[in-house]
Protein backbone atom coordinates (compact mmCIF):
# COMPACT_ATOMS: atom_id res chain seq x y z
CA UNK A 1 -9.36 -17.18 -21.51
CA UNK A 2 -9.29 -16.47 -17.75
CA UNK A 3 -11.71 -18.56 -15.83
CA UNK A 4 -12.06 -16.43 -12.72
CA UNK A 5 -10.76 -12.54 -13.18
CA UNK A 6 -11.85 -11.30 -9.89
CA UNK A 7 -10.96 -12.54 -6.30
CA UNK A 8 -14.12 -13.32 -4.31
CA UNK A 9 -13.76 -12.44 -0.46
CA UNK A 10 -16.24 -14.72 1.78
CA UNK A 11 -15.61 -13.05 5.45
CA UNK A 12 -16.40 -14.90 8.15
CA UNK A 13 -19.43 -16.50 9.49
CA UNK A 14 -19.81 -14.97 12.84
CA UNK A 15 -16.93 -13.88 14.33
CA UNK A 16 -16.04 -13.54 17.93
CA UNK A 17 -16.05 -9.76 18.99
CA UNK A 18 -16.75 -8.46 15.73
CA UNK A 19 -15.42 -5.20 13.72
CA UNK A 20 -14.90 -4.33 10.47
CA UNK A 21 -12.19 -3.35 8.15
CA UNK A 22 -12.34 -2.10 4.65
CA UNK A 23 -10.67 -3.28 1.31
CA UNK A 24 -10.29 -0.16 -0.84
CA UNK A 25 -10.06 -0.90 -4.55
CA UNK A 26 -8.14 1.86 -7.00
CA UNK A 27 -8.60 1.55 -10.43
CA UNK A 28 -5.30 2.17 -12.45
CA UNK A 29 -5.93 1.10 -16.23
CA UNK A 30 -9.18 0.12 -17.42
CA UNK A 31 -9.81 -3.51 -15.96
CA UNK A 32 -6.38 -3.23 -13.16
CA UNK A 33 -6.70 -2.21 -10.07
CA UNK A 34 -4.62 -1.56 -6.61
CA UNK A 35 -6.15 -2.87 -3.87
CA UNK A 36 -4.93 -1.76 -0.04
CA UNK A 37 -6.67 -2.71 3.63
CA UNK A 38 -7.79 0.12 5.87
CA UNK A 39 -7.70 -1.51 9.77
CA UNK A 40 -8.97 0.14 13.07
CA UNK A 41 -6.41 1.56 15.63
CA UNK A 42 -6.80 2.58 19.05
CA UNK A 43 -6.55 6.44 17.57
CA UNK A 44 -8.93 5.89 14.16
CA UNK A 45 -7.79 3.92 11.45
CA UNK A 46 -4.68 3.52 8.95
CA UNK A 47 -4.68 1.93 5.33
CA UNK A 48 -1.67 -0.13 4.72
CA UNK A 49 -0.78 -0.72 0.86
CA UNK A 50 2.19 -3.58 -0.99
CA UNK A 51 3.29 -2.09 -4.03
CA UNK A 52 6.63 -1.87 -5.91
CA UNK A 53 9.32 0.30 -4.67
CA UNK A 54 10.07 2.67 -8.16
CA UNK A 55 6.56 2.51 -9.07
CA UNK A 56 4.45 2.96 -6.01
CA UNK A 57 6.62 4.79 -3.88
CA UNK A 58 8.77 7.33 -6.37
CA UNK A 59 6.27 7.74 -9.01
CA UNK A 60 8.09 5.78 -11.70
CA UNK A 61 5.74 5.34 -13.91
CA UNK A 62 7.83 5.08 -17.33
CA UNK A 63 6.38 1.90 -19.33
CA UNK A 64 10.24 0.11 -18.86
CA UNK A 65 9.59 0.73 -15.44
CA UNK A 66 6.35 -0.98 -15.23
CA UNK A 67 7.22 -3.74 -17.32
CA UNK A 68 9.85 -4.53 -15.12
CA UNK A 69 7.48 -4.53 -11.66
CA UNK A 70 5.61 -7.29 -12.97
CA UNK A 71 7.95 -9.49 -15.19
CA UNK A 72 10.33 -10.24 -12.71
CA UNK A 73 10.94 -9.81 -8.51
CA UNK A 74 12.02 -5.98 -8.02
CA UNK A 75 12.02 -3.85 -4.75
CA UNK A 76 8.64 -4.35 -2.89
CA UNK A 77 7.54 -1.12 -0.34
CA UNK A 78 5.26 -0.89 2.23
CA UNK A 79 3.00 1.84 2.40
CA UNK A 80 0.87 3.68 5.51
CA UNK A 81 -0.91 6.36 6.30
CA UNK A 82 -3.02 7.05 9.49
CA UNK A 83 -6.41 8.13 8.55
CA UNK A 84 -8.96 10.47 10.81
CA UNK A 85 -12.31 9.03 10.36
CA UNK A 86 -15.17 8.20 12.86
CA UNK A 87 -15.85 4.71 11.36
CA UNK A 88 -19.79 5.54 10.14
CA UNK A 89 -20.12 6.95 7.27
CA UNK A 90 -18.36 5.43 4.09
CA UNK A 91 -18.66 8.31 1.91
CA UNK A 92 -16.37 10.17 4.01
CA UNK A 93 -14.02 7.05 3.75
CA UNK A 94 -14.08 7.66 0.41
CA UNK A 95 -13.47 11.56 0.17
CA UNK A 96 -10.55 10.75 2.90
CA UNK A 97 -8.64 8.61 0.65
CA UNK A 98 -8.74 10.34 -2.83
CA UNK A 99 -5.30 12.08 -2.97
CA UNK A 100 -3.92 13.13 -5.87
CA UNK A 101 -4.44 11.31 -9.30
CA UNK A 102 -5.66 8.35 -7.00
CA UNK A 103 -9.54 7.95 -6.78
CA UNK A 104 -10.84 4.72 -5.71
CA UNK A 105 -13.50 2.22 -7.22
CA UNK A 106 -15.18 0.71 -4.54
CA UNK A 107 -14.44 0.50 -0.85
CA UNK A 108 -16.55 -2.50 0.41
CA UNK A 109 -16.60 -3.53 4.88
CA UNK A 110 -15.42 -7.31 5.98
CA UNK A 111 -16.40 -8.06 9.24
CA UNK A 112 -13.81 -9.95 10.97
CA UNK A 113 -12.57 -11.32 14.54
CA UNK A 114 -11.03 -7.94 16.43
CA UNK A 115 -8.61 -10.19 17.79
CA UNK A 116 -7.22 -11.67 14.21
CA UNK A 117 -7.42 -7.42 13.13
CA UNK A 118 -5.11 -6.52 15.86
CA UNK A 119 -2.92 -9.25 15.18
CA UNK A 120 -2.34 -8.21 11.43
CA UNK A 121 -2.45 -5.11 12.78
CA UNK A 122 0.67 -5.63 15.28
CA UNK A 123 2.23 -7.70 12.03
CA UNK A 124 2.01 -4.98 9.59
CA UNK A 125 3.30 -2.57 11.91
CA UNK A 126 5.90 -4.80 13.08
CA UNK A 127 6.69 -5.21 9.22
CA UNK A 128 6.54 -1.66 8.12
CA UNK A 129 8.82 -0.45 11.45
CA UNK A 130 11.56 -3.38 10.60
CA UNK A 131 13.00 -1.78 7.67
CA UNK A 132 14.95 0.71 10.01
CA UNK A 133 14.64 3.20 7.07
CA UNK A 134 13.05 6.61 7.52
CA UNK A 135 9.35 6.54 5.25
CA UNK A 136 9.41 8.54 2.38
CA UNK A 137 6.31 10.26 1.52
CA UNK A 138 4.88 10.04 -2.12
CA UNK A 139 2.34 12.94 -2.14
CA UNK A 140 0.65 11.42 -5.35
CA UNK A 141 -0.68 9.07 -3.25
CA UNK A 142 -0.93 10.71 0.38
CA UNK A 143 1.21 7.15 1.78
CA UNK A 144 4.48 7.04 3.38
CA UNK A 145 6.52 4.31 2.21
CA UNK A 146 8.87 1.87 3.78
CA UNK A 147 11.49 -0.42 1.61
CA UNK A 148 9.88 -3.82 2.35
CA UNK A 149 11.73 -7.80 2.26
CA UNK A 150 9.19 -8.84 0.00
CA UNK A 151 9.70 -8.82 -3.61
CA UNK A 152 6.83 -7.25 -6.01
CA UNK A 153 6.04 -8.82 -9.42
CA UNK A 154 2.90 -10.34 -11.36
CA UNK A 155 2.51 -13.52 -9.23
CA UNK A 156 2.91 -10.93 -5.81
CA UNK A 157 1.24 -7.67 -6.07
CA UNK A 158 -0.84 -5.61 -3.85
CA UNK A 159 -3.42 -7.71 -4.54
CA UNK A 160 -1.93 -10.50 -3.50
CA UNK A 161 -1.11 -9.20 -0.56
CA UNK A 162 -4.80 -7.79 0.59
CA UNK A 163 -5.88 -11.39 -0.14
CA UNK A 164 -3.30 -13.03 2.17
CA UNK A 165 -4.29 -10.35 4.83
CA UNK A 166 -7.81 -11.38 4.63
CA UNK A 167 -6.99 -14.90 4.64
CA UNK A 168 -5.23 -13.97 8.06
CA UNK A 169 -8.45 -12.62 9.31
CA UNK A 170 -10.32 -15.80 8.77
CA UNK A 171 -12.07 -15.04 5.56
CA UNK A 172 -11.77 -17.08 2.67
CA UNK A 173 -10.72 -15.68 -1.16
CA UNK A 174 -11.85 -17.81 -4.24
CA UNK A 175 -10.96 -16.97 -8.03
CA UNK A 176 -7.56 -15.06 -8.56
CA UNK A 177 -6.84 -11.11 -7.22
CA UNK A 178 -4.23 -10.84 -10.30
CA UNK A 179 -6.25 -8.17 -12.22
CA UNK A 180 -7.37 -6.22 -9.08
CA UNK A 181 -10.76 -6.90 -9.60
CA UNK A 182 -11.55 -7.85 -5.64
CA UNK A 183 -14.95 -8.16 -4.26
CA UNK A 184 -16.89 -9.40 -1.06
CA UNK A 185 -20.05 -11.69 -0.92
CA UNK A 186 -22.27 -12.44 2.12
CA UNK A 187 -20.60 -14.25 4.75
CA UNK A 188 -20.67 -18.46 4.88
CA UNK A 189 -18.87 -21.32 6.31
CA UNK A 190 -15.89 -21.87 3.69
């Protein structure tokens, strides 16, 4: 029925002054998944999620409640954490960011322009320190979130978001991230 179930992430060629960041995939049901971006800092590196605000960030998880997130626009949230890691060994990645009831699928690199990361970079943070509100920490998933402007629903999830982040970093994204299912191939001229 679906053509394409999984969004296909072609980084860049060779970028200019290169470094990577890392998509981290969570699987929620079966075939859906939650997809965030983990981006180097001056200090380490911090994984910034898109989710919806009852869902993601208070742990409503009630079916009413989930219908709702993706059947119509409701409260989007911006999640962050800052995450100590010496940028080798994946593994560890991987053992950093399990928290809770949250264990992720796949963590894969894109290597991308440092100068397009730190501009995200400066955007999301911009972003996430614009909504004036004081983060609220959701332990069952070790973020702290942030009410966002953006509305959450099926055609705008996290997915959708990761994808327009790497589309900021110069990497192009074929097939469709609705079900999650996000993965990278070698890089290529797009």
């Amino acid at each position: 029925m679906w053509a394409n179930r999984r969004a296909i992430v072609v980084p860049p060629l060779q970028p200019e002054r290169p470094t990577t960041v890392y998509v981290v995939a969570y699987e929620i049901l079966g075939q859906l998944g939650h997809n965030s971006l983990v981006l180097p800092t001056t200090e380490g590196f911090v994984e910034y999620s898109f989710g919806d605000r009852a869902v993601y960030a208070e742990n409503n998880n009630a079916w009413p409640s989930l219908l709702r997130a993706v059947v119509y626009p409701t409260p989007g949230t911006l999640g962050r954490r800052a995450i100590a890691w010496d940028g080798e060994d994946i593994e560890d990645l991987k053992r950093r960011l399990q928290q809770g009831n949250r264990a992720e699928r796949d963590v894969f690199p894109v290597v991308a322009n440092r100068d397009r990361v730190e501009a995200l970079l400066e955007r999301l943070d911009r972003r996430y320190d614009s909504s004036f509100a004081s983060p609220q920490y959701n332990r069952a998933v070790g973020l702290y979130f942030v009410p966002d402007a953006e509305s959450y629903w099926a055609f705008n999830t996290c997915n959708h978001s990761v994808v327009r982040w790497l589309e900021a970093l110069g990497c192009c994204v074929r097939g469709s991230p609705m079900w999650g299912q996000v993965e990278a191939t070698t890089p290529k001229p797009c």
